[in-house]
Protein backbone atom coordinates (compact mmCIF):
# COMPACT_ATOMS: atom_id res chain seq x y z
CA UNK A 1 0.00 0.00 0.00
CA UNK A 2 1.20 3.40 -1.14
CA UNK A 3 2.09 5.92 2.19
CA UNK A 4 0.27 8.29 2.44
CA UNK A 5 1.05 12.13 4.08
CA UNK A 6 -0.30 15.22 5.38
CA UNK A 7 0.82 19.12 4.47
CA UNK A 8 -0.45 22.04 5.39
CA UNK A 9 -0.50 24.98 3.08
CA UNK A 10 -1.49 29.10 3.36
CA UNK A 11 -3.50 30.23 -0.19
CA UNK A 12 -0.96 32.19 -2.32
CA UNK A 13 -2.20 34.84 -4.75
CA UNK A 14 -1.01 34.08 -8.32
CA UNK A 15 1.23 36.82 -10.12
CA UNK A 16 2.73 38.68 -6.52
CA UNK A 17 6.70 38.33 -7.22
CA UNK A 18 6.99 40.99 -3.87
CA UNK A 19 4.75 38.19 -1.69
CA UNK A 20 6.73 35.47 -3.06
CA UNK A 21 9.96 36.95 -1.77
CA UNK A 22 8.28 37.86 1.16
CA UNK A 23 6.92 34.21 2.13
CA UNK A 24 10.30 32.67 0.55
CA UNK A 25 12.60 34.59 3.34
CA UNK A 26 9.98 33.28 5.85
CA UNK A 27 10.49 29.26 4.77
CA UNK A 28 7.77 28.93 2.47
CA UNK A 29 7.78 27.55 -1.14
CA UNK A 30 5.25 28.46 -3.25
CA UNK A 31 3.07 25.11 -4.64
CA UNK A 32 0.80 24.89 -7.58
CA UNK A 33 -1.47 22.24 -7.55
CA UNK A 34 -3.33 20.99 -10.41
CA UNK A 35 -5.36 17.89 -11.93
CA UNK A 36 -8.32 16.68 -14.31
CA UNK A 37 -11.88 18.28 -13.11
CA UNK A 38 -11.31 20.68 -10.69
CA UNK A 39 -9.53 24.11 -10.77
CA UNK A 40 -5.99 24.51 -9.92
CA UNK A 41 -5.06 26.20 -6.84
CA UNK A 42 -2.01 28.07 -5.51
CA UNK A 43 -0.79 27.72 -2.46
CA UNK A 44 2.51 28.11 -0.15
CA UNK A 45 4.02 25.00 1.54
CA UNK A 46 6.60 25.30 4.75
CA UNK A 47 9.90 24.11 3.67
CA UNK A 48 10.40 21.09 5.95
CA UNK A 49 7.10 19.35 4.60
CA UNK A 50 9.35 18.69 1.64
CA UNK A 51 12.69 18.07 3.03
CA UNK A 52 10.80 16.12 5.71
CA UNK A 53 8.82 13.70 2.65
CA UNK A 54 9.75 10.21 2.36
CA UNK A 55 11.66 8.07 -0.25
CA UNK A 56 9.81 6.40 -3.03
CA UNK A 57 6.37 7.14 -4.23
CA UNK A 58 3.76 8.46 -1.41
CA UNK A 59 0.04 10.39 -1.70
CA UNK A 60 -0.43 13.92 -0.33
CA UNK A 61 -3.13 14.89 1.94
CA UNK A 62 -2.72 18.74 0.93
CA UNK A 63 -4.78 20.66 3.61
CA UNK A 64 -5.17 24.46 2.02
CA UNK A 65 -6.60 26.86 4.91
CA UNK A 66 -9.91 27.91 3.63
CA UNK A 67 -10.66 24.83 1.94
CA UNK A 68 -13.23 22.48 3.55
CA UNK A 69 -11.54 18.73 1.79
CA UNK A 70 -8.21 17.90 1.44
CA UNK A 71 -6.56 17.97 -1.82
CA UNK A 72 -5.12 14.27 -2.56
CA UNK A 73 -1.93 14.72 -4.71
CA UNK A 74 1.53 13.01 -5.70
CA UNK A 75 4.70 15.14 -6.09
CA UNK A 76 5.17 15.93 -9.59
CA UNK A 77 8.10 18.45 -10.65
CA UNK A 78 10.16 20.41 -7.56
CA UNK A 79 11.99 23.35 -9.32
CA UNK A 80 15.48 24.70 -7.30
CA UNK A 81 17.82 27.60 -7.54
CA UNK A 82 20.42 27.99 -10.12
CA UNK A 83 22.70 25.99 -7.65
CA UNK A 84 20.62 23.29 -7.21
CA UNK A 85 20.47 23.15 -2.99
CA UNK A 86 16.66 24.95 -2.29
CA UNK A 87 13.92 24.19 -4.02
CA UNK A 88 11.95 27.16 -5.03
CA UNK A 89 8.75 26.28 -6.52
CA UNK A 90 6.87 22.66 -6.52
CA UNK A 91 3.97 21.49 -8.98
CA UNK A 92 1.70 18.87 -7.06
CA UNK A 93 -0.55 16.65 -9.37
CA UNK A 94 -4.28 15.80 -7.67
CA UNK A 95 -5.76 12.57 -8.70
CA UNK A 96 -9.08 11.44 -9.36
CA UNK A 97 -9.33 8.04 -7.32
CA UNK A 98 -10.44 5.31 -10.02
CA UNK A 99 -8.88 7.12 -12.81
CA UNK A 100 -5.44 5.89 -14.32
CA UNK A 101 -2.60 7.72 -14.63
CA UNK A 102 1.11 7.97 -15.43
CA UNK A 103 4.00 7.95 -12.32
CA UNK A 104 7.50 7.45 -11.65
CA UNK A 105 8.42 4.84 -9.21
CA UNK A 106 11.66 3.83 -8.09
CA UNK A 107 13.00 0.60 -8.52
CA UNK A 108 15.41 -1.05 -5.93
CA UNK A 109 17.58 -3.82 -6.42
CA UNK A 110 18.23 -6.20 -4.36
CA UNK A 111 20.89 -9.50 -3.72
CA UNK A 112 24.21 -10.18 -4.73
CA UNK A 113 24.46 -11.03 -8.20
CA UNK A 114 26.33 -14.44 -8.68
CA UNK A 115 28.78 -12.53 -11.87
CA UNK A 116 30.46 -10.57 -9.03
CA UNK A 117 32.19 -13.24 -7.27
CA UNK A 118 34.08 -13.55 -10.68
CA UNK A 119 34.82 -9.95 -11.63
CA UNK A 120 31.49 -8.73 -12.91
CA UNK A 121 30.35 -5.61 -12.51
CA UNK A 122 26.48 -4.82 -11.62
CA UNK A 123 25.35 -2.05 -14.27
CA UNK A 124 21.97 -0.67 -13.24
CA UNK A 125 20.43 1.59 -16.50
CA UNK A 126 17.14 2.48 -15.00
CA UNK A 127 16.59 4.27 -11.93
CA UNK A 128 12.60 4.56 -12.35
CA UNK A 129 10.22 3.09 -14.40
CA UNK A 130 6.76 4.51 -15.52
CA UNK A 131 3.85 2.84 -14.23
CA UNK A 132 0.15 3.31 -15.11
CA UNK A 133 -2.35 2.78 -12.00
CA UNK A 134 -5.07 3.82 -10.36
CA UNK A 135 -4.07 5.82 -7.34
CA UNK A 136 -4.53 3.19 -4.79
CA UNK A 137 -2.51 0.77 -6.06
CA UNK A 138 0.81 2.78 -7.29
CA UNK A 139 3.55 0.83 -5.48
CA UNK A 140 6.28 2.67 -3.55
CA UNK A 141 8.86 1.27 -5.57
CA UNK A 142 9.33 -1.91 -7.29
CA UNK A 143 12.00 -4.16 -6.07
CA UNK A 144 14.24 -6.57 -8.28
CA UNK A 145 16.29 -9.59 -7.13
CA UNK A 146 19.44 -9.86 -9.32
CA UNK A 147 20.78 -12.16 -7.19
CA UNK A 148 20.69 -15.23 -9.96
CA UNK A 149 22.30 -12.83 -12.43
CA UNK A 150 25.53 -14.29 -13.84
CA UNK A 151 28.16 -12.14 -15.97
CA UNK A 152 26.60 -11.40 -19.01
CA UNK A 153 23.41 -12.30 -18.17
CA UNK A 154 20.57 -9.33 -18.66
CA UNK A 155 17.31 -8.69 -16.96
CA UNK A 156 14.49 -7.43 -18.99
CA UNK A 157 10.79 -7.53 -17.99
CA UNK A 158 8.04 -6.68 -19.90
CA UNK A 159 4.31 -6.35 -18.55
């Protein structure tokens, strides 16, 4: 079962660079959040919500002041400076429960390949795969024995 979190966020008025700046220096990151069927909303997230999220794939419970429900979303795109160390701006993705869609999930590998013991070397191409799921179901990652592998050997799956 995918994890599931909670985040509280403050309504942000599109189009205000100065309040931006403003929330930004206070440890806020602005958030748009948008899906299929319902209106996208803008909103400002506290900083250690995000550097405080978990590994793998996980649902949101976004809680925007104001509004009466919950938004339920996955973490699409985070956006950072031009070094690359804070994020500055984060898109969040709301899904419709019992409608497919497209994610990124991690995969993890797992064992000690056999090819190792006699100077192989363990190449690993993909990182994430795409999945298409309903909400519910989107694993948190997807985890692969290689243990059997033997130098030379290749593992491919196909669904």
């Amino acid at each position: 079962m995918i994890q599931r979190i909670e985040w509280k966020a403050l309504p942000r008025t599109p189009g205000k660079k100065s309040e931006i700046k403003a929330y930004r220096r206070k440890g806020y990151i602005p958030v748009e959040v948008y899906g299929k069927g319902r209106e996208n909303a803008h909103a400002y997230i506290y900083w250690k919500n995000l550097a405080d999220r978990p590994s793998g794939m996980f649902l949101i419970d976004l809680k925007i002041e104001g509004e009466e429900e919950p938004r339920v979303c996955i973490l699409k795109d985070i956006q950072y400076n031009y070094l690359g160390d804070q994020p500055i701006h984060v898109d969040l993705y709301e899904v419709t429960f019992g409608v497919e869609l497209d994610v990124e999930v991690p995969v993890e590998l797992t064992g000690k390949p056999k090819g190792l013991e006699v100077g192989g070397i363990l190449e690993k191409h993909l990182n994430t795969v795409i999945v298409r799921t309903v909400p519910r179901k989107i694993p948190e990652k997807i985890v692969v024995d290689v243990s059997n592998l033997d130098v030379g050997d290749v593992f491919t799956s196909e669904i």
